[in-house]
Protein backbone atom coordinates (compact mmCIF):
# COMPACT_ATOMS: atom_id res chain seq x y z
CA UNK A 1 -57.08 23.65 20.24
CA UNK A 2 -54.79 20.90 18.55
CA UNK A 3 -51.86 21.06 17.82
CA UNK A 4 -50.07 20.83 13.78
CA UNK A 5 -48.24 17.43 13.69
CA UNK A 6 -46.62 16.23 10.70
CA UNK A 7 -47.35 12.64 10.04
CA UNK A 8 -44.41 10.00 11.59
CA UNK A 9 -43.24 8.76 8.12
CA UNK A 10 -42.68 12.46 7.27
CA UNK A 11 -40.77 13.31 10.45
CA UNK A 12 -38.49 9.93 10.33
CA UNK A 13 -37.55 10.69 6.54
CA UNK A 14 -36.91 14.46 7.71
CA UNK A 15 -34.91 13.12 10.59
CA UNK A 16 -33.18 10.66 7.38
CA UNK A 17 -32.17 13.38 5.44
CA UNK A 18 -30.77 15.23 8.12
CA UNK A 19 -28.27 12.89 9.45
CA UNK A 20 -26.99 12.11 5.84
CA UNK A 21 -27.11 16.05 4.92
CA UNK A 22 -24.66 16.61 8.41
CA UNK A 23 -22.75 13.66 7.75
CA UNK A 24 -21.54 14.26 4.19
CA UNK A 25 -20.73 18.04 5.46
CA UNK A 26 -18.72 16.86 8.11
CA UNK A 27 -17.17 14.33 6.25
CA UNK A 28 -16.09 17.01 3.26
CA UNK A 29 -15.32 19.65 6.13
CA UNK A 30 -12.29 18.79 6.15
CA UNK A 31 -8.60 17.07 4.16
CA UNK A 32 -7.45 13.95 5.24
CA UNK A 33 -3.91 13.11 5.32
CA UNK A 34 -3.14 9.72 4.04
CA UNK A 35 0.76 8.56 4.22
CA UNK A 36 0.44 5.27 2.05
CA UNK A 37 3.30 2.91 1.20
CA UNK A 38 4.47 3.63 -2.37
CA UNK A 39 3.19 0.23 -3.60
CA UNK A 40 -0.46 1.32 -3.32
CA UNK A 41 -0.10 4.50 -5.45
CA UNK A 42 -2.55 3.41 -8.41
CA UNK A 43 -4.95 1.95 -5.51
CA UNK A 44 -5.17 5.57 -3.51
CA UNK A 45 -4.89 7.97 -6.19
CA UNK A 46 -7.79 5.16 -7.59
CA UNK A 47 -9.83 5.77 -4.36
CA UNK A 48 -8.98 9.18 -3.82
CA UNK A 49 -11.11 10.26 -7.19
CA UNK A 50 -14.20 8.08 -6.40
CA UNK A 51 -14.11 9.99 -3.07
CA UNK A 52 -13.73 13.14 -4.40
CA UNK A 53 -17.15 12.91 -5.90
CA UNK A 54 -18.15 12.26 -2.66
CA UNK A 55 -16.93 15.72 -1.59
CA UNK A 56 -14.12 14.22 0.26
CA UNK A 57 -10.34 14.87 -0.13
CA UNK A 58 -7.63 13.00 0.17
CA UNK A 59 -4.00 14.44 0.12
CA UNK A 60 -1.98 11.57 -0.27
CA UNK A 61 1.71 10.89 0.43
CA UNK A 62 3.65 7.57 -1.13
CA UNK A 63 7.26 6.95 0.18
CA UNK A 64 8.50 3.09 2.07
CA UNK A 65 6.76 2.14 4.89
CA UNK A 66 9.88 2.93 6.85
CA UNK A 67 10.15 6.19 5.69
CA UNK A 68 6.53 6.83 6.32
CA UNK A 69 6.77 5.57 9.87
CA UNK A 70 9.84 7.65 11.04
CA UNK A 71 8.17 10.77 9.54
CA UNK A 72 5.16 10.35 11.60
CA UNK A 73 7.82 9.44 14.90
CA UNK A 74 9.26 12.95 14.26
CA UNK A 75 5.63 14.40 14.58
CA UNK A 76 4.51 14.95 10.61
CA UNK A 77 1.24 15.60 10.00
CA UNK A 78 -0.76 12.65 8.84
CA UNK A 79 -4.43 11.24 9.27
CA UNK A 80 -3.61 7.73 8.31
CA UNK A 81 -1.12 5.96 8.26
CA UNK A 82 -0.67 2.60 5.39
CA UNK A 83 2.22 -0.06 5.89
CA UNK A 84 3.52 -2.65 3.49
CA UNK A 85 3.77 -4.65 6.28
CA UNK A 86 2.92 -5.09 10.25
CA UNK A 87 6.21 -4.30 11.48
CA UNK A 88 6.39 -0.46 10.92
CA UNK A 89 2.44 -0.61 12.31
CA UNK A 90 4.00 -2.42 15.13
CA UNK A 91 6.64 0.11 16.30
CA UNK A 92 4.32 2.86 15.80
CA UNK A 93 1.91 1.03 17.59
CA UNK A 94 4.14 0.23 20.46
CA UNK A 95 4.85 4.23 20.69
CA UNK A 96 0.96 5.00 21.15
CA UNK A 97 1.67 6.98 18.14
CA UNK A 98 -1.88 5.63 16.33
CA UNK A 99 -5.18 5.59 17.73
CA UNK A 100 -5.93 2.43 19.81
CA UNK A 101 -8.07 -0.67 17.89
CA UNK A 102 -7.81 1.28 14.33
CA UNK A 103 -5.71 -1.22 12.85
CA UNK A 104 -7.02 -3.14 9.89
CA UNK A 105 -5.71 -5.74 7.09
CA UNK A 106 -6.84 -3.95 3.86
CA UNK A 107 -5.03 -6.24 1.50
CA UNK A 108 -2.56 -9.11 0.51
CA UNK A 109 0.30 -9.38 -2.57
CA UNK A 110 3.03 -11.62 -3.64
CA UNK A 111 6.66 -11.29 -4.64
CA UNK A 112 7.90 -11.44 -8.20
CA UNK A 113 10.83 -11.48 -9.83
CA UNK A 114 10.74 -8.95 -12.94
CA UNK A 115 13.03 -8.27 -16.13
CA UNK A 116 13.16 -5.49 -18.27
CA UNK A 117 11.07 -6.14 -21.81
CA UNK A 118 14.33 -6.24 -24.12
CA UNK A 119 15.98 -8.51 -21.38
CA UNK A 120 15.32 -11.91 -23.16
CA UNK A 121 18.40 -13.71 -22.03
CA UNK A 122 16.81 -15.49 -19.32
CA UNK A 123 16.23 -18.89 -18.08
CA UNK A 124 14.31 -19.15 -15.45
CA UNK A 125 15.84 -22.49 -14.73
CA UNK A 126 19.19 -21.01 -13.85
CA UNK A 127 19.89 -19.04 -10.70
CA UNK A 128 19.18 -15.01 -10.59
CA UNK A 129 23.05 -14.22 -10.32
CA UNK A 130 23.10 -16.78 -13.53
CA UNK A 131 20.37 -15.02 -15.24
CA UNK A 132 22.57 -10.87 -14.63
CA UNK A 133 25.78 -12.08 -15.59
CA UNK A 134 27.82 -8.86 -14.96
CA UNK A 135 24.73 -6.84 -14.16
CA UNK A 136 22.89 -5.85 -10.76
CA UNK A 137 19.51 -6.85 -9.24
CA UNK A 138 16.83 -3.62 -8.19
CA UNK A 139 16.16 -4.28 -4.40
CA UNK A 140 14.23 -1.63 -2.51
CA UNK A 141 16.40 -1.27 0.70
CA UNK A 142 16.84 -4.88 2.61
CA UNK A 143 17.18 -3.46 6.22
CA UNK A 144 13.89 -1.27 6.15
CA UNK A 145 11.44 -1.22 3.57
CA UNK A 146 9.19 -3.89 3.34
CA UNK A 147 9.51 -5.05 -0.24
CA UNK A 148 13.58 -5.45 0.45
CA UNK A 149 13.43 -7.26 3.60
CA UNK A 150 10.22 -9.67 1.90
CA UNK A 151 13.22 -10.26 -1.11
CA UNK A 152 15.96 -10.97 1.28
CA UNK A 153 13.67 -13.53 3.10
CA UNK A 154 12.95 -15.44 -0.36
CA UNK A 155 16.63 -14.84 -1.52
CA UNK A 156 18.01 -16.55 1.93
CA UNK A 157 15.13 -19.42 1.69
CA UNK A 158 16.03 -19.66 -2.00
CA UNK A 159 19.71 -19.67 -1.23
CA UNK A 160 20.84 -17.21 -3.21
CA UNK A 161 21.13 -14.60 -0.68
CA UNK A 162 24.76 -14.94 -0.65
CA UNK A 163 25.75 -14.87 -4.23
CA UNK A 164 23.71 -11.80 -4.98
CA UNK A 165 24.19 -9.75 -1.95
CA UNK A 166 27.32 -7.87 -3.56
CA UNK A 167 25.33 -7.44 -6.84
CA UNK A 168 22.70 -5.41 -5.53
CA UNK A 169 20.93 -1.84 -6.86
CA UNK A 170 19.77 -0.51 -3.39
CA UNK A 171 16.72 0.96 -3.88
CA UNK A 172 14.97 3.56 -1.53
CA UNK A 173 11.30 1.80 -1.91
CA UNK A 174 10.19 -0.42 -4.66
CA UNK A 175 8.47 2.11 -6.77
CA UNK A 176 12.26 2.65 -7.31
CA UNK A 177 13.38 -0.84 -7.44
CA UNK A 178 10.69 -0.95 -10.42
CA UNK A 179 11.62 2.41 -12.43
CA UNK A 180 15.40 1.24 -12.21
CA UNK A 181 14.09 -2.20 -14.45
CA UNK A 182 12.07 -0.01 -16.32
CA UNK A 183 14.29 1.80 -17.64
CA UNK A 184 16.77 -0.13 -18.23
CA UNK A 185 19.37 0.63 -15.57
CA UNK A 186 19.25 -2.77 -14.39
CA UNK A 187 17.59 -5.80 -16.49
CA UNK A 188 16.14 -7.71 -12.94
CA UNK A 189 14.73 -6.83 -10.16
CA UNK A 190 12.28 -7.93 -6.85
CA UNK A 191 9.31 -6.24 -6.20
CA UNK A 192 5.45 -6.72 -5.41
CA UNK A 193 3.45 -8.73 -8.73
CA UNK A 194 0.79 -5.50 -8.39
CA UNK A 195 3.96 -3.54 -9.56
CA UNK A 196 3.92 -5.13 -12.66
CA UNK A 197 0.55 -3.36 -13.95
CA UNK A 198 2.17 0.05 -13.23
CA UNK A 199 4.64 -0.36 -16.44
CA UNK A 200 4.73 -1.73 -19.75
CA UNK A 201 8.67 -1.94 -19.77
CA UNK A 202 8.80 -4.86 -17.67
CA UNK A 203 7.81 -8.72 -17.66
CA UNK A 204 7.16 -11.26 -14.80
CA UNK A 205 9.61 -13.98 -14.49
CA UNK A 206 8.28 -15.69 -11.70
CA UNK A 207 6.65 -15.34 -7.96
CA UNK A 208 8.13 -16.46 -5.52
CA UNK A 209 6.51 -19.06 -3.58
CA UNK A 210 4.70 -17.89 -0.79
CA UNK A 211 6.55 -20.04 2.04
CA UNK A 212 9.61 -18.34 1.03
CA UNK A 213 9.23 -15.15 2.65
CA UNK A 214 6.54 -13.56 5.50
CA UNK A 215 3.20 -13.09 4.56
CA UNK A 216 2.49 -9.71 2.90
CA UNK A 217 -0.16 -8.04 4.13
CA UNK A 218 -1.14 -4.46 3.61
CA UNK A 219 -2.19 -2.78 7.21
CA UNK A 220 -4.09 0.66 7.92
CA UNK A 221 -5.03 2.87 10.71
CA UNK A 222 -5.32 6.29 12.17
CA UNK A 223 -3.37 8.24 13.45
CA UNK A 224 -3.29 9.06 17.34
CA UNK A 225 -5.98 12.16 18.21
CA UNK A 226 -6.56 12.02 14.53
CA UNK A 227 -10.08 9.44 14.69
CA UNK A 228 -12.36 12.12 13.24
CA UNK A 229 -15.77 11.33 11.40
CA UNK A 230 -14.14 11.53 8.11
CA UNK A 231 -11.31 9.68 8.62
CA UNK A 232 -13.28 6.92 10.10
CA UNK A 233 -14.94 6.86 6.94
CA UNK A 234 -11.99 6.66 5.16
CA UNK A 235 -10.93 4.07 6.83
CA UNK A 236 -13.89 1.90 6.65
CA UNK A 237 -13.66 2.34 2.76
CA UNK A 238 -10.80 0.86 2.61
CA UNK A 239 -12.48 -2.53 3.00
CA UNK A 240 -15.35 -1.72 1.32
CA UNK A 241 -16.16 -3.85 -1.67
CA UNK A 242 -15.59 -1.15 -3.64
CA UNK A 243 -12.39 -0.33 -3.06
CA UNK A 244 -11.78 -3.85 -2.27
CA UNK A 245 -12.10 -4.38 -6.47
CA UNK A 246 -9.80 -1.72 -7.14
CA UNK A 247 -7.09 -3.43 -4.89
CA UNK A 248 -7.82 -6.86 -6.83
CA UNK A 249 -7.73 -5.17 -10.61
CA UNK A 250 -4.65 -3.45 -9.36
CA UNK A 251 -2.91 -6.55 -9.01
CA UNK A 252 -3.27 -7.26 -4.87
CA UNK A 253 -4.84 -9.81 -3.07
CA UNK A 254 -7.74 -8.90 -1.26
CA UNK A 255 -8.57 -8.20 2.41
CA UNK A 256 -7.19 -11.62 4.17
């Protein structure tokens, strides 16, 4: 007596549908955690609709790199972790605090120097402390976040650092160096050229040349014991020509 066998094209496209039935319930089984620098707000929240119709969530968090990194020292509960820049990647890598060979570049940006729309008084010719007269320059925080220490870097290469370091509007990250030019609190300020998209009350002056400051470049990875299936996935998107687009339309550089 034989046997019922179903035919081998039938069983492999069973087998087919099976893995990508399991995978997209594991990877919608569960939130992921994403603590992103405050820079790549319109990028995630971007992301985290196209992967909601995907069935996956993402709860994001935006603060300074900084910040970001000394709430996951103090044990905060994150999935991923996204830095402005290697350093803050560095000490948490240094810690064991993310999961070993996660890290990846996921994009590039520049510097700019920005003015308020109604600021018109302004020659780009003449130096920034020129340009504010009596005024003060946004800065997100020089010691720790990112975007402040990449402006001090171009100020002291520009030689200006001097001049302009006691007419200064501390910022606590540069998605609050930006609102303090948009509206109008201060007429200048330094922050990343994709921050320019994210208003319509402020203009590029210029970028800053490159060789003025460290390169920027935009770093991700997991979190330590947090390398699950979906945030794997999550991770991998982040390259993704997909979401590599979204990074470019926002304003960033791409993957370098």
């Amino acid at each position: 007596m034989s046997l019922f066998r179903f035919p081998i094209w039938l069983s492999i496209a069973l087998s087919v549908w099976l893995y990508c039935f399991t995978t997209t319930q594991a990877l919608s089984a569960s939130n992921i955690i994403v603590f992103a620098a405050s820079s790549t707000q319109p990028v995630i929240d971007d992301l985290t609709l196209k992967l909601r119709n995907q069935g996956i969530n993402i709860q994001a968090v935006y603060a300074s790199s900084a910040t970001l990194a000394k709430q996951i020292q103090n044990g905060a509960e994150a999935d991923v972790f996204i830095s402005a820049n290697t350093k803050w990647m560095d000490v948490l890598d240094k810690q064991s605090l993310i999961a070993p060979k996660t890290r990846t570049d996921i994009a590039t940006n520049r510097l700019a120097l920005i003015a308020h729309r109604d600021f018109n008084n302004i020659d780009p010719n003449r130096s920034i402390l020129q340009n504010l007269g009596t005024e003060r320059l946004a800065i997100a925080d020089t010691k720790s976040v990112p975007a402040g220490i990449y402006a001090k870097q171009a100020l002291i290469s520009t030689h200006q650092w001097e001049a302009l370091k006691d007419h200064l509007a501390p910022a606590k990250d540069v998605s609050s160096a930006l609102m303090f030019v948009a509206r109008g609190e201060t007429p200048l300020g330094i922050v990343y050229a994709s921050d320019i998209k994210r208003t319509n009350n402020v203009r590029k002056i210029y970028l800053f040349k490159k060789k003025t400051h460290d390169v920027i470049r935009y770093q991700a990875a997991i979190v330590r014991n947090k390398a699950t299936q979906p945030v794997k996935y999550f991770l991998s998107f982040l390259i993704k020509p997909i979401s590599q687009s979204v990074f470019m339309i926002a304003g960033f550089g791409g993957k370098p």
